[in-house]
N, C-alpha and C. Protein backbone atom coordinates (compact mmCIF):
# COMPACT_ATOMS: atom_id res chain seq x y z
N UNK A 1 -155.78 -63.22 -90.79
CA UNK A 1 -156.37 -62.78 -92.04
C UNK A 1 -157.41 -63.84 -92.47
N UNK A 2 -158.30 -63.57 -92.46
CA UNK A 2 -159.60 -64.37 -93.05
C UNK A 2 -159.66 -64.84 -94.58
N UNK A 3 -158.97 -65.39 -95.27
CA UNK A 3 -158.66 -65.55 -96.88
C UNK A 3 -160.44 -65.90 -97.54
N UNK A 4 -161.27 -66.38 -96.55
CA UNK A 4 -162.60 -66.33 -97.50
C UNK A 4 -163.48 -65.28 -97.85
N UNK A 5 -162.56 -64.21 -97.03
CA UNK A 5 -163.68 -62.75 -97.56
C UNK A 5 -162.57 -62.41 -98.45
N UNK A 6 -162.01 -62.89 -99.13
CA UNK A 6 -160.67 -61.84 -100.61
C UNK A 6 -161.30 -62.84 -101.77
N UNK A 7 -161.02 -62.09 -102.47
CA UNK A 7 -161.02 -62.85 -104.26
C UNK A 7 -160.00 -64.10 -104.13
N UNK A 8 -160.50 -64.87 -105.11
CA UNK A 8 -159.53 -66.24 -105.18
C UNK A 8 -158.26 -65.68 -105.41
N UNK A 9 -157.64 -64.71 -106.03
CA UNK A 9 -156.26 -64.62 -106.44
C UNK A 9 -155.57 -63.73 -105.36
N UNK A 10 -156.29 -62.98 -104.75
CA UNK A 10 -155.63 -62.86 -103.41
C UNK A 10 -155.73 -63.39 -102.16
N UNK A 11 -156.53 -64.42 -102.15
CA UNK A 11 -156.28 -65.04 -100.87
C UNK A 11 -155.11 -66.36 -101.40
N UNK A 12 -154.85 -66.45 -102.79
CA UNK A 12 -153.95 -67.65 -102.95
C UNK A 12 -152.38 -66.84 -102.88
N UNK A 13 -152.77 -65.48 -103.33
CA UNK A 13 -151.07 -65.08 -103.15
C UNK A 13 -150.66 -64.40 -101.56
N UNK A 14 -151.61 -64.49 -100.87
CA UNK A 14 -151.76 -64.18 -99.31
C UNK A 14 -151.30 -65.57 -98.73
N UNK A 15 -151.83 -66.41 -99.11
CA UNK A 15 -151.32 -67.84 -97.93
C UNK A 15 -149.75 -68.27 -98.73
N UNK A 16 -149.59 -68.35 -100.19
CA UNK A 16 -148.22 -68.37 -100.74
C UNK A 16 -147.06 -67.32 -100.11
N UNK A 17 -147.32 -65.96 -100.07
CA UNK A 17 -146.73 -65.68 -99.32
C UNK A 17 -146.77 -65.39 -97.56
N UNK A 18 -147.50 -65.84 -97.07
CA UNK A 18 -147.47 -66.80 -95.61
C UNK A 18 -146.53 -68.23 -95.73
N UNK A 19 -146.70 -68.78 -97.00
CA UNK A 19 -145.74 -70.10 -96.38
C UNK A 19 -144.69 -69.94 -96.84
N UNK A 20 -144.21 -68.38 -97.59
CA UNK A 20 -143.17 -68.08 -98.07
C UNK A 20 -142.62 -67.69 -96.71
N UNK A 21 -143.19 -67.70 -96.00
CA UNK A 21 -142.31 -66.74 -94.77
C UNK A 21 -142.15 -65.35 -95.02
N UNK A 22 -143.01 -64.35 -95.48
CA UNK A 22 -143.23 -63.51 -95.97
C UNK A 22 -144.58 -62.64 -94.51
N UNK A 23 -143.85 -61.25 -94.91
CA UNK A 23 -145.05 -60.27 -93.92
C UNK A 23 -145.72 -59.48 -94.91
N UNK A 24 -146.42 -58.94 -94.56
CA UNK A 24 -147.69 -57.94 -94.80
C UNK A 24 -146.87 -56.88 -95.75
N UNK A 25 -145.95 -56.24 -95.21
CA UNK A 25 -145.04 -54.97 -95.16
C UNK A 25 -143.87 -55.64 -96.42
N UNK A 26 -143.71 -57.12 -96.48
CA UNK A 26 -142.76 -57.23 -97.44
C UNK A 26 -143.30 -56.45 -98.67
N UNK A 27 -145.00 -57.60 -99.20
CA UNK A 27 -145.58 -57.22 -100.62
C UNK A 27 -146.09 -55.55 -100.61
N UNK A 28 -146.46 -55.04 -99.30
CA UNK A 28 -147.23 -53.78 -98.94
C UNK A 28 -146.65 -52.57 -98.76
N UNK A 29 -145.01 -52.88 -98.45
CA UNK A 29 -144.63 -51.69 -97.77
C UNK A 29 -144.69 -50.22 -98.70
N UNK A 30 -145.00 -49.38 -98.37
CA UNK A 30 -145.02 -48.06 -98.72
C UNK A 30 -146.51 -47.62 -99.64
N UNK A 31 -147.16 -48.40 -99.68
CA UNK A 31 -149.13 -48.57 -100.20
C UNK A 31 -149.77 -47.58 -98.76
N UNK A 32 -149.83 -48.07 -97.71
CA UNK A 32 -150.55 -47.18 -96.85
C UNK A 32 -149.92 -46.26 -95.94
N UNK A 33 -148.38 -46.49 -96.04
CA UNK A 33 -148.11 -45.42 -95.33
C UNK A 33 -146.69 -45.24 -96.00
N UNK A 34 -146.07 -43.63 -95.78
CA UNK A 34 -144.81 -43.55 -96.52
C UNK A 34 -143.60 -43.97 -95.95
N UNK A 35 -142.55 -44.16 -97.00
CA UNK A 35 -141.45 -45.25 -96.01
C UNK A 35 -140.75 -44.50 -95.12
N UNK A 36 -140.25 -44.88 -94.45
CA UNK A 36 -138.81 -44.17 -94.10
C UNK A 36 -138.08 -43.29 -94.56
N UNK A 37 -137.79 -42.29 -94.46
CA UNK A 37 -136.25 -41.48 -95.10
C UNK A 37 -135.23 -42.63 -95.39
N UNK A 38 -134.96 -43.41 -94.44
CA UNK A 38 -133.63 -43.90 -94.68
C UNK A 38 -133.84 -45.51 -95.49
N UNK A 39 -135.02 -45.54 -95.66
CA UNK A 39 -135.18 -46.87 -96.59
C UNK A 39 -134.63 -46.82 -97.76
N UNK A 40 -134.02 -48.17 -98.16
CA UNK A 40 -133.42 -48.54 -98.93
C UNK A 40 -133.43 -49.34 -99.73
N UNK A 41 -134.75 -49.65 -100.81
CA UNK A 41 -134.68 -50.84 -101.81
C UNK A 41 -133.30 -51.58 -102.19
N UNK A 42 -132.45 -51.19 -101.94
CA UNK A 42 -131.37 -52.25 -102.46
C UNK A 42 -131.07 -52.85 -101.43
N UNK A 43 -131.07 -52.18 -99.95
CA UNK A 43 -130.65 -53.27 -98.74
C UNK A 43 -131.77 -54.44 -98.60
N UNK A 44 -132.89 -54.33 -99.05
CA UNK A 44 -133.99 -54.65 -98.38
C UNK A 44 -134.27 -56.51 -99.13
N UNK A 45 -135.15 -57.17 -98.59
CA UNK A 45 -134.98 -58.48 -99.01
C UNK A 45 -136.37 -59.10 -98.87
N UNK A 46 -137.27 -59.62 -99.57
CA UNK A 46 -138.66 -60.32 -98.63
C UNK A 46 -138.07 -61.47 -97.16
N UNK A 47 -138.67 -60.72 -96.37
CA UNK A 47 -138.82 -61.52 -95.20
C UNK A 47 -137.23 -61.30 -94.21
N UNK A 48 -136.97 -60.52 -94.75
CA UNK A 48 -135.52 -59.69 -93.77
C UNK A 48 -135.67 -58.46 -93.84
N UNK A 49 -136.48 -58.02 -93.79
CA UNK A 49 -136.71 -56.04 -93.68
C UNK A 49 -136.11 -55.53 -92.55
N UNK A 50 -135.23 -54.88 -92.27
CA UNK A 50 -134.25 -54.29 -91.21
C UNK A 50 -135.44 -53.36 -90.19
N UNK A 51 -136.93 -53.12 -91.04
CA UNK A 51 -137.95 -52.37 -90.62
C UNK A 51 -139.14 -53.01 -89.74
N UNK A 52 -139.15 -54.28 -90.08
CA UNK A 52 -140.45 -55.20 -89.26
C UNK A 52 -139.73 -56.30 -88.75
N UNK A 53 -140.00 -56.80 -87.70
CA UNK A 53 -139.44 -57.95 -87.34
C UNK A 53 -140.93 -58.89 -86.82
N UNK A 54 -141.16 -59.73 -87.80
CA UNK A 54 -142.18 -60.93 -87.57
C UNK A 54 -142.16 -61.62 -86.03
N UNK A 55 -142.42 -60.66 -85.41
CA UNK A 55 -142.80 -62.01 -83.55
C UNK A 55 -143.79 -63.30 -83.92
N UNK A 56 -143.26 -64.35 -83.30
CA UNK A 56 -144.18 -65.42 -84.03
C UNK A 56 -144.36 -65.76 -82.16
């Protein structure tokens, strides 16, 4: 992600949550595409989503 093409307040809450250990899909999920049937806001956690798994 290139943080010098975003506005100051989203490229600062983009690298905060990068060193949060945080994905895309934590702050994003369900904005561009619809969730799951079986998703579950109460199981769900930033940065443990049973749905994305971060390959580093």
């Amino acid at each position: 992600m290139d943080y010098t093409k975003q506005e100051s307040r989203s490229s600062q809450a983009h690298q905060d949550a990068e060193d949060a250990g945080l994905t895309c899909i934590d702050c994003h999920k369900g904005i561009a595409h619809s969730l799951p049937m079986e998703y579950d806001p109460e199981k769900d956690a930033p940065g443990k989503s049973i749905f994305y798994t971060r390959s580093d």
